[in-house]
PDB file of N, CA and C in Angstrom:
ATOM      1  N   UNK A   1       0.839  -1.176   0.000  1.00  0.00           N
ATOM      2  CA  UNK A   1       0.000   0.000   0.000  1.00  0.00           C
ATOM      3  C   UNK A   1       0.881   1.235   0.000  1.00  0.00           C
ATOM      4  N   UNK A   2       0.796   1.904  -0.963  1.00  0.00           N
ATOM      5  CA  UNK A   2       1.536   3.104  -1.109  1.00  0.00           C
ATOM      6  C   UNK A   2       1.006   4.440  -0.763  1.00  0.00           C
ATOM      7  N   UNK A   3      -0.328   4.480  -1.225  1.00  0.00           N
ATOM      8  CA  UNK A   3      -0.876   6.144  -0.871  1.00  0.00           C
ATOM      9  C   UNK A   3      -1.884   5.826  -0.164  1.00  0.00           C
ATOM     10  N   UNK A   4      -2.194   7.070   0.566  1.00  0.00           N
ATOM     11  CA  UNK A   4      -3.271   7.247   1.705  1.00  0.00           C
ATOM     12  C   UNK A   4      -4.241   8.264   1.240  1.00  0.00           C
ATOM     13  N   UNK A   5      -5.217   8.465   1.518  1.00  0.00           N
ATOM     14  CA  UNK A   5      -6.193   9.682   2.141  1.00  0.00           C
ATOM     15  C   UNK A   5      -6.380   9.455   3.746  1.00  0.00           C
ATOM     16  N   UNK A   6      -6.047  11.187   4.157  1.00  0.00           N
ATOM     17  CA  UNK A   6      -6.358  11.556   5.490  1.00  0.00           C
ATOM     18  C   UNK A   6      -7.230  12.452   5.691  1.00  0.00           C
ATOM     19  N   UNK A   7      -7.372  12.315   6.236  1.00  0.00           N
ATOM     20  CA  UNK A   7      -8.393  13.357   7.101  1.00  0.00           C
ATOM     21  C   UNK A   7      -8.081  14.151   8.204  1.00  0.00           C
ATOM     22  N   UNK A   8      -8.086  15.575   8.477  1.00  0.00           N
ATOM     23  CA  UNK A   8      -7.540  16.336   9.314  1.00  0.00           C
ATOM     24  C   UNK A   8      -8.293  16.814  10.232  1.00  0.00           C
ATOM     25  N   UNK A   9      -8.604  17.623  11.682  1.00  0.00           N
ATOM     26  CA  UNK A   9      -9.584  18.107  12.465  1.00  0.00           C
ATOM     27  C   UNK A   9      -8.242  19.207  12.540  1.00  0.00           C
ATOM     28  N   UNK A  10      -9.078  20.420  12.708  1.00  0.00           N
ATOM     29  CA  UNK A  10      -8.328  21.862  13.271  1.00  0.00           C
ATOM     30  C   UNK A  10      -9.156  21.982  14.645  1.00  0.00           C
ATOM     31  N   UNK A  11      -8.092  21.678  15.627  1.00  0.00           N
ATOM     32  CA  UNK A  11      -8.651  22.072  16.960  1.00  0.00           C
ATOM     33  C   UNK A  11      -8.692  23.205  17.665  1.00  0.00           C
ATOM     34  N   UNK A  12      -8.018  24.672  16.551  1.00  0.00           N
ATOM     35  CA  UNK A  12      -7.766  25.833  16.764  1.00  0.00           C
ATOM     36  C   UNK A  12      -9.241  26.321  16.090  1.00  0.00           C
ATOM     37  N   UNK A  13     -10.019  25.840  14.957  1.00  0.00           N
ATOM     38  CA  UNK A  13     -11.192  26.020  14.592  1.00  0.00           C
ATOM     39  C   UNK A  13     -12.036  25.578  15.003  1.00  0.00           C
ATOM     40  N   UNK A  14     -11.760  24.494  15.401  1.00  0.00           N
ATOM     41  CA  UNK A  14     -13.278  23.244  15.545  1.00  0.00           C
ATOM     42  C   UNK A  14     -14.296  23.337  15.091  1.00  0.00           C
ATOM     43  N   UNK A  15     -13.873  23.268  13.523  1.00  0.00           N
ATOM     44  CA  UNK A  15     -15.109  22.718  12.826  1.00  0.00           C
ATOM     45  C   UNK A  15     -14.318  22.580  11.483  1.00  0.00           C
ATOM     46  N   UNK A  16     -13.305  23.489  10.910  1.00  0.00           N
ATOM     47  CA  UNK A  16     -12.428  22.662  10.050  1.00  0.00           C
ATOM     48  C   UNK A  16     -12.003  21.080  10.178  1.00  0.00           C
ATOM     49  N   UNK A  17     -11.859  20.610   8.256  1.00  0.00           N
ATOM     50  CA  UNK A  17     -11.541  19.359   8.301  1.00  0.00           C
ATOM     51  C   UNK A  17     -10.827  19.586   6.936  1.00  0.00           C
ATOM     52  N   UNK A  18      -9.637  18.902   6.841  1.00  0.00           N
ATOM     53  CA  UNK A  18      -8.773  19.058   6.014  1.00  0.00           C
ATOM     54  C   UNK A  18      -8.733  17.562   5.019  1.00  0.00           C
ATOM     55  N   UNK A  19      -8.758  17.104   3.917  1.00  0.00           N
ATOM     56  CA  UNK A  19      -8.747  15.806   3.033  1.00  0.00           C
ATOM     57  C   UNK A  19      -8.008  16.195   2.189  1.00  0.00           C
ATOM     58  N   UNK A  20      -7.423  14.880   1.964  1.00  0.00           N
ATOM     59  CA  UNK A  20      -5.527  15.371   1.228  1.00  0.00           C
ATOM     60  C   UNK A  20      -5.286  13.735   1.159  1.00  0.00           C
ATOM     61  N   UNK A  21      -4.645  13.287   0.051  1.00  0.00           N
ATOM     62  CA  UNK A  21      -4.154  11.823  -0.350  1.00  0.00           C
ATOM     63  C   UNK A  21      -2.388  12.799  -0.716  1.00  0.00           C
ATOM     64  N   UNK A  22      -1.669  11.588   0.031  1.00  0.00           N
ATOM     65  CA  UNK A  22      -0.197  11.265  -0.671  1.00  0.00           C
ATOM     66  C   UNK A  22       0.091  10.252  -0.217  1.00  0.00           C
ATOM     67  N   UNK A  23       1.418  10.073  -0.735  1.00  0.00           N
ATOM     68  CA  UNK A  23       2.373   9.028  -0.962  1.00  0.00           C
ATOM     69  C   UNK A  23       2.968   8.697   0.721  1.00  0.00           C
ATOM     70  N   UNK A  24       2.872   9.618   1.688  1.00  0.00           N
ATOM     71  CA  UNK A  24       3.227   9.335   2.902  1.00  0.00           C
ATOM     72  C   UNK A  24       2.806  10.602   3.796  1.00  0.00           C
ATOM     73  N   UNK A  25       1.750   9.774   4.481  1.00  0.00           N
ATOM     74  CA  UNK A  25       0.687  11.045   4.840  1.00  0.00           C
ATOM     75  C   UNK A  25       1.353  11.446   6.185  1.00  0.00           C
ATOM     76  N   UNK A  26       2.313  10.433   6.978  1.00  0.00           N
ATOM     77  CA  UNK A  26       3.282  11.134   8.199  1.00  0.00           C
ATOM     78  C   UNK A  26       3.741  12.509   7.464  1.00  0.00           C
ATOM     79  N   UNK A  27       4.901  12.266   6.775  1.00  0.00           N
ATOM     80  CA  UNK A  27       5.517  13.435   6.396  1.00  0.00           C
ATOM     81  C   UNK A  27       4.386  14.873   5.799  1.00  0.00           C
ATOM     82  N   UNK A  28       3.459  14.295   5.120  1.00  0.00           N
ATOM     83  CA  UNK A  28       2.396  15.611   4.437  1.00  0.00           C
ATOM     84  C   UNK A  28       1.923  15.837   5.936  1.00  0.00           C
ATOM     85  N   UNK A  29       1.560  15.021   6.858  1.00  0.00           N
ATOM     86  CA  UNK A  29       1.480  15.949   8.356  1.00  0.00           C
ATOM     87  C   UNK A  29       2.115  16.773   8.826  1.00  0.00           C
ATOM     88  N   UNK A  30       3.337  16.461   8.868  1.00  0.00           N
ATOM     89  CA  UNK A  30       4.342  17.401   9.449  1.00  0.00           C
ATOM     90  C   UNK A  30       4.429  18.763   8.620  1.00  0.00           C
ATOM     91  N   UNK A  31       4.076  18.676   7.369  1.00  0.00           N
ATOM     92  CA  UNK A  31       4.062  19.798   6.602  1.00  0.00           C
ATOM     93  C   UNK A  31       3.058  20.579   6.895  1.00  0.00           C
ATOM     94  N   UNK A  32       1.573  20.137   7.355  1.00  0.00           N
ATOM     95  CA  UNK A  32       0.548  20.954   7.576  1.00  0.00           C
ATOM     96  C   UNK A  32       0.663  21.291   9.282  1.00  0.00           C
ATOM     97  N   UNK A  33       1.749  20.782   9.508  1.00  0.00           N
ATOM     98  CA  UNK A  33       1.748  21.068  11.021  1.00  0.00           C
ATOM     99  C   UNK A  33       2.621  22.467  11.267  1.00  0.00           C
ATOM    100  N   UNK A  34       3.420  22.498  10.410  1.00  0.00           N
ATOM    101  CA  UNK A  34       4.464  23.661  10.124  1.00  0.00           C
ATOM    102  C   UNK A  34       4.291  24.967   9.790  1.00  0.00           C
ATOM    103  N   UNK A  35       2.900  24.478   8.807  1.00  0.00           N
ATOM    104  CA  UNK A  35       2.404  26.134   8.195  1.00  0.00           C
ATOM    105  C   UNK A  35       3.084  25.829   7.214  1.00  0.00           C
ATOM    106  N   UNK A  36       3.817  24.975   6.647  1.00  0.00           N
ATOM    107  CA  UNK A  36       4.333  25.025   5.021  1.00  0.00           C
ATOM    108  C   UNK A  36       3.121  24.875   3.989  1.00  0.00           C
ATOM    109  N   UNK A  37       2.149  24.895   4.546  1.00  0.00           N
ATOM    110  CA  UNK A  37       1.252  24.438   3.227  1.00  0.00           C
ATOM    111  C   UNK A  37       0.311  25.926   3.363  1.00  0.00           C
ATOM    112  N   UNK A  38      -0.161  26.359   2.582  1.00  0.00           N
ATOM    113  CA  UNK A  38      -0.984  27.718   2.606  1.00  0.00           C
ATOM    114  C   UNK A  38      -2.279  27.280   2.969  1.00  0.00           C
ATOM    115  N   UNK A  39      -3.018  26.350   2.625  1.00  0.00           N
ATOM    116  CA  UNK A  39      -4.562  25.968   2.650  1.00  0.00           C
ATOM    117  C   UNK A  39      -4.576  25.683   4.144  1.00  0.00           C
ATOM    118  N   UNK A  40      -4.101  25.338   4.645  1.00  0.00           N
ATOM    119  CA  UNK A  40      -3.738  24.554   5.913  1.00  0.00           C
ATOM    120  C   UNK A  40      -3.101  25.237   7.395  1.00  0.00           C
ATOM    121  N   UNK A  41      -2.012  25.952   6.634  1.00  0.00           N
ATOM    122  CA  UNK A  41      -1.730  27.439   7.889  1.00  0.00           C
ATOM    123  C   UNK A  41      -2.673  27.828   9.041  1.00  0.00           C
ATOM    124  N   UNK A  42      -3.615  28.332   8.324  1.00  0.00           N
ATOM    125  CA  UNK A  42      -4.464  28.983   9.438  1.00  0.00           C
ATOM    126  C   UNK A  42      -5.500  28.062  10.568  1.00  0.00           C
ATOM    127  N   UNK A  43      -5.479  26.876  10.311  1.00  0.00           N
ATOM    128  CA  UNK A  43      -6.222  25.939  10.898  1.00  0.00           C
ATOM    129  C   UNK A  43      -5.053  25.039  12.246  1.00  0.00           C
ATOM    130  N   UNK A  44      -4.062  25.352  11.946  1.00  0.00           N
ATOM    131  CA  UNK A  44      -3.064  24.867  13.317  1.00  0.00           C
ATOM    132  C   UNK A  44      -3.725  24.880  14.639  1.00  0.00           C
ATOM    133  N   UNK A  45      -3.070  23.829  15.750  1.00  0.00           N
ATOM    134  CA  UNK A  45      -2.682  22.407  15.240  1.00  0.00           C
ATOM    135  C   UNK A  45      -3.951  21.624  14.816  1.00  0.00           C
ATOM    136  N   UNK A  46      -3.216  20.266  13.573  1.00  0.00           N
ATOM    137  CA  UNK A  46      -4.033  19.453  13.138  1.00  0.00           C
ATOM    138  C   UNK A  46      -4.160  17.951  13.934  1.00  0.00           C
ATOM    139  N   UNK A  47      -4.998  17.695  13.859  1.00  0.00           N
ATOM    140  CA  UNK A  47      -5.130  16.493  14.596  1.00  0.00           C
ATOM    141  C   UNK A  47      -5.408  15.200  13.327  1.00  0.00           C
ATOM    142  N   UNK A  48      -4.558  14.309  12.720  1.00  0.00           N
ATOM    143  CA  UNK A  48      -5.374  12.882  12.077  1.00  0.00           C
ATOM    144  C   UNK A  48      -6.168  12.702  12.586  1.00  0.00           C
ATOM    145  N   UNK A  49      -7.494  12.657  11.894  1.00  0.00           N
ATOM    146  CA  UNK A  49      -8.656  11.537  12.665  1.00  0.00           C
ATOM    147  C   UNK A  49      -9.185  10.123  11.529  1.00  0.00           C
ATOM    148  N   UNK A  50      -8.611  10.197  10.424  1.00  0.00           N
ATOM    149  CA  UNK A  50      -8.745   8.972   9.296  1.00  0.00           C
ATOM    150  C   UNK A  50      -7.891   8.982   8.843  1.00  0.00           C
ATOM    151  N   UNK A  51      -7.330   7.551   8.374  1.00  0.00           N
ATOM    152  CA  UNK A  51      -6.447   7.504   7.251  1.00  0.00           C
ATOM    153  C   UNK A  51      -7.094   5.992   6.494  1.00  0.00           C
ATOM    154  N   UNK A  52      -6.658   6.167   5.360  1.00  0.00           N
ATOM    155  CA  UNK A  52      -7.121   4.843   4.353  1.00  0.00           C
ATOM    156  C   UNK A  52      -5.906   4.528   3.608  1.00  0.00           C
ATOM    157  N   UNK A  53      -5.654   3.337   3.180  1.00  0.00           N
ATOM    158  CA  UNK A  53      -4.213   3.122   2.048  1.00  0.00           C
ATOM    159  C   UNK A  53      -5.035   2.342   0.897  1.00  0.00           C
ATOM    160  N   UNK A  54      -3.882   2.674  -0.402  1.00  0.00           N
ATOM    161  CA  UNK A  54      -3.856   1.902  -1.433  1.00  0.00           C
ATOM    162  C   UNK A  54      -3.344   1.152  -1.890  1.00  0.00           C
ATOM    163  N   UNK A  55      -3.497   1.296  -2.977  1.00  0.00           N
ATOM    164  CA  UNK A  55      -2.285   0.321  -3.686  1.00  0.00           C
ATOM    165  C   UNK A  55      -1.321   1.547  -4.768  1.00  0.00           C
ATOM    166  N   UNK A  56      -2.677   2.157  -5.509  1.00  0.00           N
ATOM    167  CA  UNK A  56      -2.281   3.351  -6.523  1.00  0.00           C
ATOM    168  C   UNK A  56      -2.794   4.471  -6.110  1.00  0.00           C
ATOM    169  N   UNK A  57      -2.388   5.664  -6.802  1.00  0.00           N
ATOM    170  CA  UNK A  57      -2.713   6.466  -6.730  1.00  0.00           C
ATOM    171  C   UNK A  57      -3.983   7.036  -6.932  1.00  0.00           C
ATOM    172  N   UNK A  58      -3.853   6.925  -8.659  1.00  0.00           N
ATOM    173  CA  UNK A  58      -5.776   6.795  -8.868  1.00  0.00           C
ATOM    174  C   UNK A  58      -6.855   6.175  -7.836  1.00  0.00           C
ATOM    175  N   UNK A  59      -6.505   5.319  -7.202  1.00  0.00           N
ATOM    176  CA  UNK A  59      -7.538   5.092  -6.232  1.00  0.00           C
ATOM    177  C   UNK A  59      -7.333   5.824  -5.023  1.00  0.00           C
ATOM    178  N   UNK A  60      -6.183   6.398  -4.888  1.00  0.00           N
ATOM    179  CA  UNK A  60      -6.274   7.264  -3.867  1.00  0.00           C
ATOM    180  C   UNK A  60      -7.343   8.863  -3.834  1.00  0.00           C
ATOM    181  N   UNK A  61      -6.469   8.883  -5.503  1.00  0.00           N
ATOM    182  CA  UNK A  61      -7.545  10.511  -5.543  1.00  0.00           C
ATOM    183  C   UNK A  61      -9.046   9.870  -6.156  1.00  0.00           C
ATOM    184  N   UNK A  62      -9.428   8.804  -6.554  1.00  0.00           N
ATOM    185  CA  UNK A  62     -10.872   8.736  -6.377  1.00  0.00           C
ATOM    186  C   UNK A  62     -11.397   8.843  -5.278  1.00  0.00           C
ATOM    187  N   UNK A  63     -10.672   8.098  -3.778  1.00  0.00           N
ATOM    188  CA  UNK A  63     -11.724   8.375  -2.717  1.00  0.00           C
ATOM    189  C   UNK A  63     -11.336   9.751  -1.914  1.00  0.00           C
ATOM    190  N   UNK A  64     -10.460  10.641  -2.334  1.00  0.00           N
ATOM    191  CA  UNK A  64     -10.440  11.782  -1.777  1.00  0.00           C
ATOM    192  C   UNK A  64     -11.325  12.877  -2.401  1.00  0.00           C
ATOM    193  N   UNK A  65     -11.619  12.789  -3.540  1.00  0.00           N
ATOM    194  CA  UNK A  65     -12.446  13.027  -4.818  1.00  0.00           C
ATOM    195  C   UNK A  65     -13.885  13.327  -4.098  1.00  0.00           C
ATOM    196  N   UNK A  66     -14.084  11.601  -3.662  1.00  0.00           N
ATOM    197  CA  UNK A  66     -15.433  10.867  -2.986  1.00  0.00           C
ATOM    198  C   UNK A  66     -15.795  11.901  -1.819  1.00  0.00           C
ATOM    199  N   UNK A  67     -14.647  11.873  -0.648  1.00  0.00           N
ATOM    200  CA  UNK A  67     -15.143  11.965   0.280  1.00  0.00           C
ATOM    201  C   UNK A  67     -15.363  13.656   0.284  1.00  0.00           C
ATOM    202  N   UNK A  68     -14.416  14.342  -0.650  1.00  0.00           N
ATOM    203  CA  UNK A  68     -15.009  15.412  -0.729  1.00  0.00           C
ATOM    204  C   UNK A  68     -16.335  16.297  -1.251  1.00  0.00           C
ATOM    205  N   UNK A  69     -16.799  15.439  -2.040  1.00  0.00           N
ATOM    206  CA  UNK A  69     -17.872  15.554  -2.660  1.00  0.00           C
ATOM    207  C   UNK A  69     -18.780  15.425  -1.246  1.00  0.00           C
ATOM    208  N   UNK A  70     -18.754  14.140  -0.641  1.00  0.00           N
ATOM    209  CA  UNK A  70     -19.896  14.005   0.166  1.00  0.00           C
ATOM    210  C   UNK A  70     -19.738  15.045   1.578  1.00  0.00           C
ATOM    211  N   UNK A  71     -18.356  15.812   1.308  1.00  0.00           N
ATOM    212  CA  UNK A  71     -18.478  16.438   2.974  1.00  0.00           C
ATOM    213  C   UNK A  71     -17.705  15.396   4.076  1.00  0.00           C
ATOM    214  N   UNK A  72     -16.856  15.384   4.679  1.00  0.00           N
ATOM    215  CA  UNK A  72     -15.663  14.724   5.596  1.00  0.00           C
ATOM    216  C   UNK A  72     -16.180  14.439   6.660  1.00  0.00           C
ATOM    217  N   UNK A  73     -16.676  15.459   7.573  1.00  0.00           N
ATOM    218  CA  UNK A  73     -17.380  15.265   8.562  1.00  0.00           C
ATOM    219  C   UNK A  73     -19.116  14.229   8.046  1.00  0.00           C
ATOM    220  N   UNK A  74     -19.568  14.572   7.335  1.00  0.00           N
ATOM    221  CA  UNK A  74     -20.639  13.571   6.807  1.00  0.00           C
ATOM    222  C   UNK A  74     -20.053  12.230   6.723  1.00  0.00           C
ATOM    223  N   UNK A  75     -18.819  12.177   5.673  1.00  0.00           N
ATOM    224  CA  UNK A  75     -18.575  10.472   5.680  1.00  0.00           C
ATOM    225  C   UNK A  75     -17.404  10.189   6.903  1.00  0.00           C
ATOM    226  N   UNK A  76     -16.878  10.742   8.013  1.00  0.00           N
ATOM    227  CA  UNK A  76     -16.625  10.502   8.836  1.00  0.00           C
ATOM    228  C   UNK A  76     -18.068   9.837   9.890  1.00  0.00           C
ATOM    229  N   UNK A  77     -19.332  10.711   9.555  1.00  0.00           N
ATOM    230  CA  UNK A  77     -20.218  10.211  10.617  1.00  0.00           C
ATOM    231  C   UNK A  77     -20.902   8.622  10.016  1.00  0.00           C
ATOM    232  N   UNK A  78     -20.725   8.089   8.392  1.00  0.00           N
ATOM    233  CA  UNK A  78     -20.962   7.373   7.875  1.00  0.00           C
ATOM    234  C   UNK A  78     -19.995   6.196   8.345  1.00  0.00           C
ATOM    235  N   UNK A  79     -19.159   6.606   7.959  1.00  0.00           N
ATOM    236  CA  UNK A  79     -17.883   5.324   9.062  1.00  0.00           C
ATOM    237  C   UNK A  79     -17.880   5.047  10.423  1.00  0.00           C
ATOM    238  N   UNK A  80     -19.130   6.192  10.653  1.00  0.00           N
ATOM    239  CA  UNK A  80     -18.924   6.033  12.133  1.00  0.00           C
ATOM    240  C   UNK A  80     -17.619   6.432  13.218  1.00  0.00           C
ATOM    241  N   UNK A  81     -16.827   7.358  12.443  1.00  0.00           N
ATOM    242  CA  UNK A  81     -15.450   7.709  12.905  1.00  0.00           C
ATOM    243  C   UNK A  81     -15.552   9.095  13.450  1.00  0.00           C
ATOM    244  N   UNK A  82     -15.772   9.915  14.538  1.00  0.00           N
ATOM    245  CA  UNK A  82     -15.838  11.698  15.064  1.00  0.00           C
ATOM    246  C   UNK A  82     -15.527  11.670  16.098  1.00  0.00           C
TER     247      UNK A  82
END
């Protein structure tokens, strides 16, 4: 399994949720933890609350695709995961 989609909580907002697929979602944490990422900056600190793996990529950005479409917190409450 190579790529992930995560899912982020901003506990400085609480109610931001951040969805993002890569290749190694530790390290893309540490980046949104830093403020290196612009979308992500202002929502510090992030908390993981999902992660999923693949195999490829394409299936990674289909279900990040997915879950954005349906809303994070929605298919977080669908997994039963908050």
């Amino acid at each position: 399994m190579n790529y992930s989609v995560y899912i982020l909580y901003s506990h400085s907002t609480d109610r931001w949720y951040y969805v993002g697929q890569s290749k190694n979602h530790l390290e893309r944490f540490e980046r949104h933890q830093s403020g290196r990422n612009k979308s992500t900056k202002a929502g510090i600190p992030w908390e993981i609350v999902h992660v999923e793996f693949f195999n490829d990529r394409s299936d990674a950005v289909r279900k990040e695709r997915q879950i954005k479409n349906l809303g994070s917190r929605r298919y977080l409450d669908r997994i039963q995961i908050h």
